[in-house]
Protein backbone atom coordinates (compact mmCIF):
# COMPACT_ATOMS: atom_id res chain seq x y z
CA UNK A 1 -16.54 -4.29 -5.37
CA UNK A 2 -12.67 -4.53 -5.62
CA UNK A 3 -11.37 -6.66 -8.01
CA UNK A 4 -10.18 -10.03 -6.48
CA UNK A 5 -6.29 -10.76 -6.01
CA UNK A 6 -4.80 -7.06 -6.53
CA UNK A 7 -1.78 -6.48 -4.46
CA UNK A 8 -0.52 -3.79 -2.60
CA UNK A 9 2.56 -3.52 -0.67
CA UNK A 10 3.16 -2.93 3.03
CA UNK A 11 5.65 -2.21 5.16
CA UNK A 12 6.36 -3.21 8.85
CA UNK A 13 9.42 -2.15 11.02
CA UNK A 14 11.80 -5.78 12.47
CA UNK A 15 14.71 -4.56 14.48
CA UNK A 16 17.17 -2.43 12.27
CA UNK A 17 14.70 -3.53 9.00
CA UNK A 18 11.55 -2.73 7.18
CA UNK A 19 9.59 -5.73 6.16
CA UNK A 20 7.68 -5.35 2.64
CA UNK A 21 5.59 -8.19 1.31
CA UNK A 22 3.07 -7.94 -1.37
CA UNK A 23 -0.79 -9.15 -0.46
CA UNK A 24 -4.03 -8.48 -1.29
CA UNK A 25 -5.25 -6.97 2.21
CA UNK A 26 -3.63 -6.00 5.49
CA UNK A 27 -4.81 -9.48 6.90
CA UNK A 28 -2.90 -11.09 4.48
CA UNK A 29 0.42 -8.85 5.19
CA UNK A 30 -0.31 -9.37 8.85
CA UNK A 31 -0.36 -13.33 7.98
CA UNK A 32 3.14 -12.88 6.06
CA UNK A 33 4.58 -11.18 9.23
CA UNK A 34 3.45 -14.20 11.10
CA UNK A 35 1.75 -10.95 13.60
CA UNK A 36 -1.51 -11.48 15.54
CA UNK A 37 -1.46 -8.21 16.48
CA UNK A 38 -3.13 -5.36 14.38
CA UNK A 39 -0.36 -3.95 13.60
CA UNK A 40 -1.78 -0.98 11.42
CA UNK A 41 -3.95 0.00 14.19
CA UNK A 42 -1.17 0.75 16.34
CA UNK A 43 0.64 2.60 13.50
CA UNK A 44 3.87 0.69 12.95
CA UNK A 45 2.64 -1.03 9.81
CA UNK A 46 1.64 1.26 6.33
CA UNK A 47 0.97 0.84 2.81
CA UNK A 48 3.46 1.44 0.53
CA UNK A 49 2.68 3.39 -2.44
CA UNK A 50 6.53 4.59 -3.65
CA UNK A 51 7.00 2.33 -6.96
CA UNK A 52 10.73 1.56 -6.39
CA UNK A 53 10.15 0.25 -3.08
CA UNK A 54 7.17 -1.69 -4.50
CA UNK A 55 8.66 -3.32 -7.43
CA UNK A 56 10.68 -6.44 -5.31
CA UNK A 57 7.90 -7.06 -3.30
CA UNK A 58 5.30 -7.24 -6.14
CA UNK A 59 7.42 -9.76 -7.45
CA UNK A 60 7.51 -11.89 -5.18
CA UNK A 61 3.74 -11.81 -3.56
CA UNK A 62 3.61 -13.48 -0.42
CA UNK A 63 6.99 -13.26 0.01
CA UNK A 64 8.59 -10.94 3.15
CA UNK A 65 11.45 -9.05 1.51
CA UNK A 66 13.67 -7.12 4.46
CA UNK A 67 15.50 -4.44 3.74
CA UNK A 68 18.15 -2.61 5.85
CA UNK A 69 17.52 0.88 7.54
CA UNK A 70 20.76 2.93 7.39
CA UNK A 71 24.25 1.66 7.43
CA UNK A 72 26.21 -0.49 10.17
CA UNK A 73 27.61 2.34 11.35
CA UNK A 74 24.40 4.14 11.74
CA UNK A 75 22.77 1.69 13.14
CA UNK A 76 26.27 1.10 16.34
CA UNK A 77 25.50 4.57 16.56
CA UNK A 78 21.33 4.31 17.07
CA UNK A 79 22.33 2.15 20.16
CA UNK A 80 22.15 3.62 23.71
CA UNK A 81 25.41 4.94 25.01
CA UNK A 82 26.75 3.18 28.43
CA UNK A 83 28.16 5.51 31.46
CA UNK A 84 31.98 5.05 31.84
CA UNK A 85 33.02 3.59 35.08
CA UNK A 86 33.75 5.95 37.77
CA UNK A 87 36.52 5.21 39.87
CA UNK A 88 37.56 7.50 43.18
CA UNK A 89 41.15 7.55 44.33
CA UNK A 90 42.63 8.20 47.97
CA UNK A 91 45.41 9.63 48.14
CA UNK A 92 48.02 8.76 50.99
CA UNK A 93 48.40 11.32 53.47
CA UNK A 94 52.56 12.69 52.90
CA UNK A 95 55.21 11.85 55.38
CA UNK A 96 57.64 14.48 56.57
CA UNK A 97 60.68 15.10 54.68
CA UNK A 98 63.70 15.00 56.92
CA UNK A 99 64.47 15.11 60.85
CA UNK A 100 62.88 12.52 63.15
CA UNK A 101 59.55 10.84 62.37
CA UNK A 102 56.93 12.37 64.66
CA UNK A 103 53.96 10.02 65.72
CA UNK A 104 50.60 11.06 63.99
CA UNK A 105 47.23 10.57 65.48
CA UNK A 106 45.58 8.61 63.53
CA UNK A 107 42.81 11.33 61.65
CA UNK A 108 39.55 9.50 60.19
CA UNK A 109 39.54 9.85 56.82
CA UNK A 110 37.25 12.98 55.40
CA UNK A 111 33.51 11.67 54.49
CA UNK A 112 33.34 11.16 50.81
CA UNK A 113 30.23 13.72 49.97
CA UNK A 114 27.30 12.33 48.39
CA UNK A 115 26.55 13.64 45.39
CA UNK A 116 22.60 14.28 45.54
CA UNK A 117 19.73 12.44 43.27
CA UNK A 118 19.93 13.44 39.98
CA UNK A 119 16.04 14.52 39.66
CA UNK A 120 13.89 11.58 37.41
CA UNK A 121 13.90 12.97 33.75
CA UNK A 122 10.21 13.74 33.49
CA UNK A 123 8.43 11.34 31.11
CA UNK A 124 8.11 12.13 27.53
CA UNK A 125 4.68 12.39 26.50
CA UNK A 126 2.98 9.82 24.47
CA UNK A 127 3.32 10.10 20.94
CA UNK A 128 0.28 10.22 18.73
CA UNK A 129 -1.17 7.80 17.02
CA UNK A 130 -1.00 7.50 13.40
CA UNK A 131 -3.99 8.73 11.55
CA UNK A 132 -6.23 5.74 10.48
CA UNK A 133 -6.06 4.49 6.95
CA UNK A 134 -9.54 3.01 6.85
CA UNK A 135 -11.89 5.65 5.65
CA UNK A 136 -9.27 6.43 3.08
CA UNK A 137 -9.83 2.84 1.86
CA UNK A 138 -13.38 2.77 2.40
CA UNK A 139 -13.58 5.42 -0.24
CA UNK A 140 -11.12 3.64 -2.89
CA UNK A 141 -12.98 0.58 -2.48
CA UNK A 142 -15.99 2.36 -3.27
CA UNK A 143 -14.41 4.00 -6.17
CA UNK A 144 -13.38 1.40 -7.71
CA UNK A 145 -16.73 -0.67 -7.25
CA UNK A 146 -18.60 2.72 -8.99
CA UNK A 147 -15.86 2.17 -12.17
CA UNK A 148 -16.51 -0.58 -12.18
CA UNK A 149 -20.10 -0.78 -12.37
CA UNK A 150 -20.11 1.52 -14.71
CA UNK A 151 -17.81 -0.26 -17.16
CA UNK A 152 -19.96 -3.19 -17.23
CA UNK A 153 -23.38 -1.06 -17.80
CA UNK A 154 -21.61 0.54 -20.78
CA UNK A 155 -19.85 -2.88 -21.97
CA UNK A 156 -23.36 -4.13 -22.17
CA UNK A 157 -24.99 -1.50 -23.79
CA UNK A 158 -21.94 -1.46 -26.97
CA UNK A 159 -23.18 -4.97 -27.20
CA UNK A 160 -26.62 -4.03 -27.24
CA UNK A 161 -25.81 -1.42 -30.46
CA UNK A 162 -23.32 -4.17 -31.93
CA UNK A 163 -26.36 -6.58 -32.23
CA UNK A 164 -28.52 -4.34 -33.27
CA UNK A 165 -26.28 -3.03 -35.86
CA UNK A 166 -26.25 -6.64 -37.57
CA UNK A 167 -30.26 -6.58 -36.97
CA UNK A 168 -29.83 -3.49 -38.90
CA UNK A 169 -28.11 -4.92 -41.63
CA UNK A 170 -30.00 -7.99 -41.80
CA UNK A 171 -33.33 -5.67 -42.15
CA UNK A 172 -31.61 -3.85 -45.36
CA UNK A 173 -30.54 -6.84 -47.27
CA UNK A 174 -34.32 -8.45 -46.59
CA UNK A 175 -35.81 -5.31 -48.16
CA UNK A 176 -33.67 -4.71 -50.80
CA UNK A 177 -34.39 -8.11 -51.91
CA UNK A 178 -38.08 -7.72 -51.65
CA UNK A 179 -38.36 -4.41 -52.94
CA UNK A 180 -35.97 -5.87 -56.27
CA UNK A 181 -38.93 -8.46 -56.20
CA UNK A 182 -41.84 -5.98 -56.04
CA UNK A 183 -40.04 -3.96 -58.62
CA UNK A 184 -40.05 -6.45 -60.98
CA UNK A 185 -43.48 -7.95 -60.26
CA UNK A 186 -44.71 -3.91 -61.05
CA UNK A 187 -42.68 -3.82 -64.12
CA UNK A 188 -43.83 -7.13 -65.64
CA UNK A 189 -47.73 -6.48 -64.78
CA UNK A 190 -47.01 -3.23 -66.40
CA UNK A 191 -45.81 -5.08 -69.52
CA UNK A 192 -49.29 -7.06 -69.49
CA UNK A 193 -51.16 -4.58 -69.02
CA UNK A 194 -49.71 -2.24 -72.35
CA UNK A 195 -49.86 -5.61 -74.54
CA UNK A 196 -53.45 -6.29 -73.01
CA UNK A 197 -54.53 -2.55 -74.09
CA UNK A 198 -52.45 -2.58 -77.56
CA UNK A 199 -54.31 -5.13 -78.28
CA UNK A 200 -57.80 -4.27 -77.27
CA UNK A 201 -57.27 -1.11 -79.31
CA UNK A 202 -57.30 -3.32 -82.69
């Protein structure tokens, strides 16, 4: 298994800023956000594995740290652009210069043409959805639980030779004592024995 309370950073996109926090799972980042959405499902959340952008957040665990995409100036320009005002001007038809003003009949004014529908922009397809992160940490997860196994099954087995290294050392003090003790039981019989004989001999 995993070990408990290791942190990884995420990131999450709030208006004109990316929102990193620090937790131990994406439930937990989602929690930080305040989000009851999955928000890593739909793609617009990610793990963050870029160690500068990591360090504040790590920090401060827990903690949503929001940092600024692009400049103002970028961002003014990100923003849709709005049509200018149109504005259509009649002009006044001329009067004629000089000599006696002539009645006119009135003439109705010439129909404004309409300019026809613009056609509707055909929609842009659908972008694709971000490829899921979960067999990806599936597999990490169960790399780290096989380490870690592993680790403990050869932590207990240097224990194992540690103990029986002092069992070891134990044994060889015990017989060097008693073999000292058989030696000298030997040596002293012997001693007996050759005064026993010398003696017998006359």
């Amino acid at each position: 298994m995993a070990r408990a309370g290791k942190l990884k950073v995420y990131r999450t996109a709030a208006g004109f800023h990316d929102a990193y926090v620090a937790a131990p799972s994406q439930k937990a980042a989602l929690a930080a956000w305040g989000s009851d959405h999955d928000l890593f499902a739909r793609g617009i959340a990610e793990l963050v594995t870029d160690p500068d952008l990591s360090a504040e957040p790590l920090a401060s665990p827990g903690v949503v740290i929001k940092r600024s995409r692009g400049t103002t100036a970028e961002q003014i320009a990100a923003l849709p652009a709005r049509a200018p005002a149109t504005s259509r001007k009649v002009d006044a038809p001329d009067e004629d210069e000089g000599g006696p003003r002539r009645s006119r009949a009135k003439v109705a004014p010439t129909p404004t043409p309409v300019a026809a529908p613009k056609p509707k922009p055909k929609p842009k397809p659908k972008p694709k959805p971000k490829p899921s992160r979960r067999a990806l940490e599936a597999a990490e997860e169960a790399f780290e639980a096989c380490e870690s196994e592993f680790r403990r099954t050869l932590r207990k087995i240097t224990e194992r030779e540690a103990a029986l290294a002092r069992e070891r050392r134990e044994l060889e003090r015990s017989r060097d004592k008693a073999v000292e003790k058989a030696r000298a039981a030997v040596e002293d019989e012997k001693q007996r024995y050759d005064d026993a004989l010398e003696e017998w001999k006359g």
